[in-house]
C-alpha atoms as a PDB file:
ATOM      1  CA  UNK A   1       0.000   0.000   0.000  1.00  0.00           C
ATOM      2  CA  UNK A   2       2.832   2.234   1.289  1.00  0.00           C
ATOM      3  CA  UNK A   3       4.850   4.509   3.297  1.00  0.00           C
ATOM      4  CA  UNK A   4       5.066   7.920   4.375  1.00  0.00           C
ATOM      5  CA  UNK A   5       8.146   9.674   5.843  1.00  0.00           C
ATOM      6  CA  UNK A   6       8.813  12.913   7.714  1.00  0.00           C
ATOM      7  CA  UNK A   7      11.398  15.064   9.921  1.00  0.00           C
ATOM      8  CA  UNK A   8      10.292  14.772  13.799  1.00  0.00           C
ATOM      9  CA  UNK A   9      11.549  18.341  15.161  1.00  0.00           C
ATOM     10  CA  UNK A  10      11.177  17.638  18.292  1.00  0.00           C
ATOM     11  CA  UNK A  11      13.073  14.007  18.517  1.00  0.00           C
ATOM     12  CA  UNK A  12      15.545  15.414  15.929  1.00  0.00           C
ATOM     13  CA  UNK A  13      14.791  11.898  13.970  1.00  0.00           C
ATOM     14  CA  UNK A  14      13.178  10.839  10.402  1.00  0.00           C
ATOM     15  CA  UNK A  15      10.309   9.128  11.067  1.00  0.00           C
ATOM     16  CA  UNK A  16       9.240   5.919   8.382  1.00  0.00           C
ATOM     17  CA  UNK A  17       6.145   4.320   8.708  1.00  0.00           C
ATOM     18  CA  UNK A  18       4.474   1.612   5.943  1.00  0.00           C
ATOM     19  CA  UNK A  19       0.977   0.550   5.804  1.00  0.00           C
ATOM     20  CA  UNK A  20      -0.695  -2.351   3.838  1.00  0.00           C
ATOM     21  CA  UNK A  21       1.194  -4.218   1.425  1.00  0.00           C
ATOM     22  CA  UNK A  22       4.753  -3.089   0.495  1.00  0.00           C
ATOM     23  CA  UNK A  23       6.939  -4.897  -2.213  1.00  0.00           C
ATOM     24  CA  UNK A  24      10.599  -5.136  -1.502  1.00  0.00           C
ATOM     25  CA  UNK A  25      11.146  -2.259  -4.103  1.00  0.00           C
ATOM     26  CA  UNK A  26       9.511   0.027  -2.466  1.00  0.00           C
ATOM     27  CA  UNK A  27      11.509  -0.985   0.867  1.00  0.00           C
ATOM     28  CA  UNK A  28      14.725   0.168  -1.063  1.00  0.00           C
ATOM     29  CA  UNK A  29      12.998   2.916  -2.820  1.00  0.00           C
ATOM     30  CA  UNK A  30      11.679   4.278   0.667  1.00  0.00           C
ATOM     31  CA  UNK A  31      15.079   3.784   2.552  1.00  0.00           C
ATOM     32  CA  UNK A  32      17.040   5.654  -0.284  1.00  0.00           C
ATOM     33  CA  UNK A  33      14.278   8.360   0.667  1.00  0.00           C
ATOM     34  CA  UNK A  34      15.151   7.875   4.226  1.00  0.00           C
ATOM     35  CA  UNK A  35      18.676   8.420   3.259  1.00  0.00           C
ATOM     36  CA  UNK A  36      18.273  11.903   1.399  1.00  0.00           C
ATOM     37  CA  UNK A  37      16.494  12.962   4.295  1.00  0.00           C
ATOM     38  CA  UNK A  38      19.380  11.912   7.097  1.00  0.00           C
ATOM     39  CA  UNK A  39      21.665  13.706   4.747  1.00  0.00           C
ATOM     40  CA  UNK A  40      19.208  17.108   4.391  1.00  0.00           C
ATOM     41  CA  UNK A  41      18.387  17.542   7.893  1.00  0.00           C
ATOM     42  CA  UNK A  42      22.178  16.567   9.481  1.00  0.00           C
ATOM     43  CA  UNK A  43      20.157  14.047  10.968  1.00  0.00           C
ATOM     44  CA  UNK A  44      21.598  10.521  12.804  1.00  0.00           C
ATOM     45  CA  UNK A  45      18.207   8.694  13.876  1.00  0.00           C
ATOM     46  CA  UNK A  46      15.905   6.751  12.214  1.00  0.00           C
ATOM     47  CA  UNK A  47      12.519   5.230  13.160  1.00  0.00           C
ATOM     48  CA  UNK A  48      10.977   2.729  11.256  1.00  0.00           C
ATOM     49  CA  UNK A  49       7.579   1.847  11.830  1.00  0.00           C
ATOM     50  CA  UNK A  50       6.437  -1.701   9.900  1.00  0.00           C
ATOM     51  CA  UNK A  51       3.211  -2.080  12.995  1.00  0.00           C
ATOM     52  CA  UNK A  52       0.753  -1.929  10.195  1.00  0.00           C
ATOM     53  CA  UNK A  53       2.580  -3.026   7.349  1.00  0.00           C
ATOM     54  CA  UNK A  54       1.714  -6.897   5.940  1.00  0.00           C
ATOM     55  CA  UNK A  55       5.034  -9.318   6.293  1.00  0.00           C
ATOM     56  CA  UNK A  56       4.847 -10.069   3.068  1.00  0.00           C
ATOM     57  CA  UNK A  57       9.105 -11.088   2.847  1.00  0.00           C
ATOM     58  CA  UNK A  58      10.647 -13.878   2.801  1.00  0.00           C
ATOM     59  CA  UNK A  59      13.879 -15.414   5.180  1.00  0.00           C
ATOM     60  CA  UNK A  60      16.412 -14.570   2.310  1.00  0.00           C
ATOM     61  CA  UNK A  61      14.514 -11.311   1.572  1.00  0.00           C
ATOM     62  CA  UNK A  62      14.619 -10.315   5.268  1.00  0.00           C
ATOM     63  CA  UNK A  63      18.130 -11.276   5.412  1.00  0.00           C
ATOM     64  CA  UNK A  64      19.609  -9.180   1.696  1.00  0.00           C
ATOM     65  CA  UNK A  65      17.513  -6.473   2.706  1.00  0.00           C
ATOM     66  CA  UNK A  66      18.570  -5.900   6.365  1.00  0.00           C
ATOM     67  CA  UNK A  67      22.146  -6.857   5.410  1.00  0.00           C
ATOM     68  CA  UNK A  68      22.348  -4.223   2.676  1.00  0.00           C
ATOM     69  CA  UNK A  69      22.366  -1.563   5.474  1.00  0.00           C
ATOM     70  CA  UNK A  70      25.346  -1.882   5.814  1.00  0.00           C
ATOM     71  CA  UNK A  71      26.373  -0.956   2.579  1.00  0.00           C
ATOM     72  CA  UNK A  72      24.041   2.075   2.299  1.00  0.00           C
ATOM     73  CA  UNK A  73      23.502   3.541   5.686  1.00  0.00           C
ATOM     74  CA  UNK A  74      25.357   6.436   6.699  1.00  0.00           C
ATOM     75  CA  UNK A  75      28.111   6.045   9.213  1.00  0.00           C
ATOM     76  CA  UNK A  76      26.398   6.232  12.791  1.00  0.00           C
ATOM     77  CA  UNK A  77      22.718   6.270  11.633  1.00  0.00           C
ATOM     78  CA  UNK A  78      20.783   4.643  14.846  1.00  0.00           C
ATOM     79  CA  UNK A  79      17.954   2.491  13.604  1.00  0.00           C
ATOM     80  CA  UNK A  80      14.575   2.300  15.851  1.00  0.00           C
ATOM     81  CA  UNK A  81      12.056  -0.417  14.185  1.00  0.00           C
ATOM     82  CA  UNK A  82       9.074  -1.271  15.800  1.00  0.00           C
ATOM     83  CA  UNK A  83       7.477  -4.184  14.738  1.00  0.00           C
ATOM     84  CA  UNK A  84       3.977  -5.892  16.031  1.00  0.00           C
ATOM     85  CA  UNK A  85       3.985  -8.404  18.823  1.00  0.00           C
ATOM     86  CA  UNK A  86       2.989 -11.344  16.756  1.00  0.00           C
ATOM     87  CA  UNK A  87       6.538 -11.363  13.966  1.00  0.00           C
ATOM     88  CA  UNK A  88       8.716 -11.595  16.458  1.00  0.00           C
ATOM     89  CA  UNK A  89      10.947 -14.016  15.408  1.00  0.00           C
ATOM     90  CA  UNK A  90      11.262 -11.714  11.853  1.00  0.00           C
ATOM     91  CA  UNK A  91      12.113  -8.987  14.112  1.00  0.00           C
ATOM     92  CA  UNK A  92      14.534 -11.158  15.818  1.00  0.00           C
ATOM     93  CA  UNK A  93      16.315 -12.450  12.643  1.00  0.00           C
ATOM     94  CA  UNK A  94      16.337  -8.655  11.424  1.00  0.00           C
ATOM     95  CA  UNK A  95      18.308  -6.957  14.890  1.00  0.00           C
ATOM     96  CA  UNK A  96      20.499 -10.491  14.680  1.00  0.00           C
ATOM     97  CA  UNK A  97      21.425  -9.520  11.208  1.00  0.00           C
ATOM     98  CA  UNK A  98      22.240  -6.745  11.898  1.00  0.00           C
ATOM     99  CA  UNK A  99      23.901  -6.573  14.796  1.00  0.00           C
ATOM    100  CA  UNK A 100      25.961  -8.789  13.698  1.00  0.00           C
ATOM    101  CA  UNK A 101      27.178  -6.352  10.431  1.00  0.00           C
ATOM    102  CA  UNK A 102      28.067  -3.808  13.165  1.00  0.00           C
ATOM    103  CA  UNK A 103      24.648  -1.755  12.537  1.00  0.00           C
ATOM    104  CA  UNK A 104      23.164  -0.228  15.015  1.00  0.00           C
ATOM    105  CA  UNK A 105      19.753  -1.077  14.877  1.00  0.00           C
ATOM    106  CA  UNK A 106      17.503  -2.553  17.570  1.00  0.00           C
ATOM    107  CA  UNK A 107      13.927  -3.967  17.080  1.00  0.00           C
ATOM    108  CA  UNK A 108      11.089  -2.818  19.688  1.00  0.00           C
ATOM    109  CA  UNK A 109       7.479  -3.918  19.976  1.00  0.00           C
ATOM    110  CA  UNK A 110       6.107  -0.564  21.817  1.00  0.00           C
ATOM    111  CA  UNK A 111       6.684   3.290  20.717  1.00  0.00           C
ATOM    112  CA  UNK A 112       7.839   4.671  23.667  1.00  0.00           C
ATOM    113  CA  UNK A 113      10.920   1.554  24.245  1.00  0.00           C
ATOM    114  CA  UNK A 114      11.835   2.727  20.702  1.00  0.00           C
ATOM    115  CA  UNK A 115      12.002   6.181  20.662  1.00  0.00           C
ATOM    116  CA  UNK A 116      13.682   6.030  24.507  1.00  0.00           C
ATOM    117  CA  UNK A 117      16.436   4.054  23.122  1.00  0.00           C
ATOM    118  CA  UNK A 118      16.487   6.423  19.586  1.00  0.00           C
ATOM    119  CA  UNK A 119      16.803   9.212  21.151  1.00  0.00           C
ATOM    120  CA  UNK A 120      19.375   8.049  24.114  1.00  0.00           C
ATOM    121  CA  UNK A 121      22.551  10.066  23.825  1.00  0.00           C
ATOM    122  CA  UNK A 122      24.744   6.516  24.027  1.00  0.00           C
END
């Protein structure tokens, strides 16, 4: 169905959120989005909001995806993503990936773990 994305002022972070349906070209379509907007705003932090959006990836497509980060992220982008209660072993699989890739992203399963952690100084 989609995504939309936006600068949170306050939180100093870009906020991504997807609804519905998403392909996995529009995943790297939106994160390349994401990406221009780190770079416009000076900006470090990254939430990523998938509650509402249909798991509609494979293992292997979870695991090119996430591990692709690597090669595209800025240097020292923190990555929030908050994920519903019932994928979490996707949302597992996805922090383990990239963990191990030195990323520093962390899955959550409520807003305000996520944005406490985003917007954490360390």
């Amino acid at each position: 169905m989609g995504h939309g994305i936006k600068y949170e002022r306050d939180g100093s972070y870009i906020h991504l959120c997807y609804s519905g349906r998403v392909t996995l070209e529009e995943l790297y379509a939106s994160r390349e989005n994401a990406i221009q907007m780190l770079a416009d705003f000076s900006c470090r932090r990254l939430l990523v909001d998938v509650v509402d959006m249909s798991n509609n990836l494979d293992t292997l497509q979870h695991f090119e995806f996430t591990s692709s980060h690597r090669r595209i992220l800025p240097a020292g982008v923190r990555v929030a993503v908050m994920v519903r209660d019932d994928v979490k072993d996707d949302g597992s699989f996805v922090e383990d990936i990239a963990v191990n890739r030195g990323i520093d992203l962390r899955v959550f399963y409520r807003a305000p773990e996520a944005l406490d952690w985003l917007t954490s100084s360390s």
